[in-house]
C-alpha atoms as a PDB file:
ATOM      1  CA  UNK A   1    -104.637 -91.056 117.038  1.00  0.00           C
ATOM      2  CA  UNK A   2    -107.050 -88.714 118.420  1.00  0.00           C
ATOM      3  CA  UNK A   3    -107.420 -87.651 121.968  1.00  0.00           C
ATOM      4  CA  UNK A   4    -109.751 -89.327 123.422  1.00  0.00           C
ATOM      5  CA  UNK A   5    -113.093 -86.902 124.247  1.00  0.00           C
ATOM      6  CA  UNK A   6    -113.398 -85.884 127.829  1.00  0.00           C
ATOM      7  CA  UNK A   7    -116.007 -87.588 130.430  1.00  0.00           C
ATOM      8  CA  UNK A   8    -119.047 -85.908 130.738  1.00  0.00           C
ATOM      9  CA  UNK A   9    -119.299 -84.609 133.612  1.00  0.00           C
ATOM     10  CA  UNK A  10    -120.966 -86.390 136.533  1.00  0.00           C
ATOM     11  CA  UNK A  11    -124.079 -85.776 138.278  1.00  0.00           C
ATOM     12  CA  UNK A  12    -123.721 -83.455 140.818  1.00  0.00           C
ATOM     13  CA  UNK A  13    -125.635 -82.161 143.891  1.00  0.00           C
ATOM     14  CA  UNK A  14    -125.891 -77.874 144.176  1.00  0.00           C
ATOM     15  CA  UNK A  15    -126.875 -76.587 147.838  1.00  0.00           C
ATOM     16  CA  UNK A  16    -129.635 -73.907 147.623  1.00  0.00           C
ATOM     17  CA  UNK A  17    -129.809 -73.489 151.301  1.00  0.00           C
ATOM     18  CA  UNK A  18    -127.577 -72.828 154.276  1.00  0.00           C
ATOM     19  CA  UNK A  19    -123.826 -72.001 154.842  1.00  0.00           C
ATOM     20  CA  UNK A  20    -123.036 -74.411 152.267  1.00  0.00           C
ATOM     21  CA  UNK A  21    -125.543 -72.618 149.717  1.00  0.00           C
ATOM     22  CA  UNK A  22    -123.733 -72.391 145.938  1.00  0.00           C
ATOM     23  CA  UNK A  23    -121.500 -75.710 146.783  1.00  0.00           C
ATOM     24  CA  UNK A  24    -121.553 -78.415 144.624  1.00  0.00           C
ATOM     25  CA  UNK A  25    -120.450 -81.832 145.011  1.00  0.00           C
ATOM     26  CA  UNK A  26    -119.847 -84.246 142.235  1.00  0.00           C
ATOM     27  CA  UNK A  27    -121.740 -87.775 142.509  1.00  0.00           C
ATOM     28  CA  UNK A  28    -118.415 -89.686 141.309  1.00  0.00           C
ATOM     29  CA  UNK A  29    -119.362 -92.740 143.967  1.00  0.00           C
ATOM     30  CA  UNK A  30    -121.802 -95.261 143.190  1.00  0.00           C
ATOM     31  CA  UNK A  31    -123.625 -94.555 146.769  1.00  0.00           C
ATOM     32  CA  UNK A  32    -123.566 -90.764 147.969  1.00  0.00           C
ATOM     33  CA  UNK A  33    -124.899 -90.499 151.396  1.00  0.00           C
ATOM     34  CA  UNK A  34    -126.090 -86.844 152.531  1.00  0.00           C
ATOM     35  CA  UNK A  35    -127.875 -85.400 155.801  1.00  0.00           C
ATOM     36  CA  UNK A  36    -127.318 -85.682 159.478  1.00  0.00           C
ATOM     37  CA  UNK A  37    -127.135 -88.806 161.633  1.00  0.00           C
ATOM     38  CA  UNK A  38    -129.718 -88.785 164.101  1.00  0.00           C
ATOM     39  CA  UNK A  39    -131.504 -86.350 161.953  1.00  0.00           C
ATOM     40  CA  UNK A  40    -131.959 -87.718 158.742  1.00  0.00           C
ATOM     41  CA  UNK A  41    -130.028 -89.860 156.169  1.00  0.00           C
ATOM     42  CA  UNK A  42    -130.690 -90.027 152.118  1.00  0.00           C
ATOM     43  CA  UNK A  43    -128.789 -92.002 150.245  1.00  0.00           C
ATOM     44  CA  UNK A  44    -128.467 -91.550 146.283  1.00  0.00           C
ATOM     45  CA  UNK A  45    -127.363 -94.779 144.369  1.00  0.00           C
ATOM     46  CA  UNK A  46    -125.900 -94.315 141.006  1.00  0.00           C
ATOM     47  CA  UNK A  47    -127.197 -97.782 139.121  1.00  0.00           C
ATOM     48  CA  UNK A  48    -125.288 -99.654 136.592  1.00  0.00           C
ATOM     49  CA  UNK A  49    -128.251 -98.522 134.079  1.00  0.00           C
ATOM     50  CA  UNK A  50    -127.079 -94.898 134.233  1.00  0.00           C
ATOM     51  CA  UNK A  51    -129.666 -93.703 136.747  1.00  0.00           C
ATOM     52  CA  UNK A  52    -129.741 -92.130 139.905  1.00  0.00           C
ATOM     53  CA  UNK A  53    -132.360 -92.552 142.948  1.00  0.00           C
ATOM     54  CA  UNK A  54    -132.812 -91.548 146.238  1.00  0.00           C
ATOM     55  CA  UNK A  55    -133.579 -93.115 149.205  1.00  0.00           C
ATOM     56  CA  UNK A  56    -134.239 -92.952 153.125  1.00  0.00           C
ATOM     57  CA  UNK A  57    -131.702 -94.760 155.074  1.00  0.00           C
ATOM     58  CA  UNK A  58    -132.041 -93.354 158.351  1.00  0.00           C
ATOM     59  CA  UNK A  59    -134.258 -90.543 160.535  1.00  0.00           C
ATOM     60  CA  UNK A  60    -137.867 -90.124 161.293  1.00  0.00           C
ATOM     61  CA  UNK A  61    -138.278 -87.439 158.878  1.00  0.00           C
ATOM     62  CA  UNK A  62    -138.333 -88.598 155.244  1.00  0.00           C
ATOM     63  CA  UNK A  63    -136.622 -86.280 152.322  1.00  0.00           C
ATOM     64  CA  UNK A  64    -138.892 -84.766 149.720  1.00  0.00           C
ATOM     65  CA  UNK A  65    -137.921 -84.919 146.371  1.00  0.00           C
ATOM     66  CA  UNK A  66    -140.131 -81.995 144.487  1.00  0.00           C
ATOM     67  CA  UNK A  67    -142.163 -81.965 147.944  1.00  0.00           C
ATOM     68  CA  UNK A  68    -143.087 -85.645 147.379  1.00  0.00           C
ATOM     69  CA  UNK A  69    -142.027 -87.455 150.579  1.00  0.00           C
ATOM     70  CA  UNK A  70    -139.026 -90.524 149.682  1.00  0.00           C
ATOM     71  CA  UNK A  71    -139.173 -93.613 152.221  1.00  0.00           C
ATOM     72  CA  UNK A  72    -137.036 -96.823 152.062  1.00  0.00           C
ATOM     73  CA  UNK A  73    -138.550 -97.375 148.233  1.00  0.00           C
ATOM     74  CA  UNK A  74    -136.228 -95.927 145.887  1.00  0.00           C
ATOM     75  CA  UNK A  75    -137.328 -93.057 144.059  1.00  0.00           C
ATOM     76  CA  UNK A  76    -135.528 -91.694 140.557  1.00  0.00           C
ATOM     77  CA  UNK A  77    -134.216 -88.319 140.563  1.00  0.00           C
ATOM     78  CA  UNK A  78    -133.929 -86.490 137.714  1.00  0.00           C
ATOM     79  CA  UNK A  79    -132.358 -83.550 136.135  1.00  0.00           C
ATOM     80  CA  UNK A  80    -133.232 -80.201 138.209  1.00  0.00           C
ATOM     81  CA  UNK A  81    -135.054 -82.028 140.940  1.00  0.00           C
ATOM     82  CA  UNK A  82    -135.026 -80.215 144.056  1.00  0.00           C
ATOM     83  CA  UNK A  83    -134.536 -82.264 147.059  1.00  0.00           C
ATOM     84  CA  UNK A  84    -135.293 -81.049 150.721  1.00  0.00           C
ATOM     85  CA  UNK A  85    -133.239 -83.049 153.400  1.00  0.00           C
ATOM     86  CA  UNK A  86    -132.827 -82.183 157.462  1.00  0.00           C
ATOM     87  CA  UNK A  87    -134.036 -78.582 156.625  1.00  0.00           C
ATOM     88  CA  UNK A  88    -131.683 -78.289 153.756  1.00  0.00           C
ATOM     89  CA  UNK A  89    -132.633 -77.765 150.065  1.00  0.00           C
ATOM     90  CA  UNK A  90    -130.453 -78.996 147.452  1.00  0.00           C
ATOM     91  CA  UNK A  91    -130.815 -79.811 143.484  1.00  0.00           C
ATOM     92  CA  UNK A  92    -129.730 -82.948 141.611  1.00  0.00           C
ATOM     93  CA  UNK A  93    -127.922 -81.665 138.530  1.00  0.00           C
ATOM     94  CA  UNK A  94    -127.380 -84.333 135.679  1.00  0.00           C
END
């Protein structure tokens, strides 16, 4: 038998701004959350169909996803999309 090929790997989230800048975390879950309680909350939802979107969940200041403000409608991220949460700048890797 052969082995079997590896996953690809998943989705992941690069900081671009801050003390975290250059960190990466993987999107293994089906719902990441990121930002700051009180502040703002995004939430990305990895779909059954493969995709990913991104979403408000809580905070008076919405995320922007290529500078296009995201509300409580879900909005599909794709490769090399830069999203700006809470100050922070980040970019969905897939």
């Amino acid at each position: 038998t052969e082995p079997a090929a590896p996953a690809a790997p998943a989705a992941r989230i690069r900081v671009l701004t801050g003390s975290a800048a250059g960190r990466e975390m993987p999107l293994t879950k089906a719902v990441t959350t990121l930002g700051k309680p009180g502040v703002a909350v995004a939430a990305i939802h990895h779909g059954a169909d493969g995709h990913y979107t991104l979403r408000l969940i809580d905070g008076n200041t919405p995320p922007l996803v290529n500078g296009q403000p995201v509300g409580k409608e879900p909005v599909a991220l794709h490769g090399n999309d830069v999203i700006t949460l809470a100050g922070a700048q980040m970019q969905f890797l897939a």
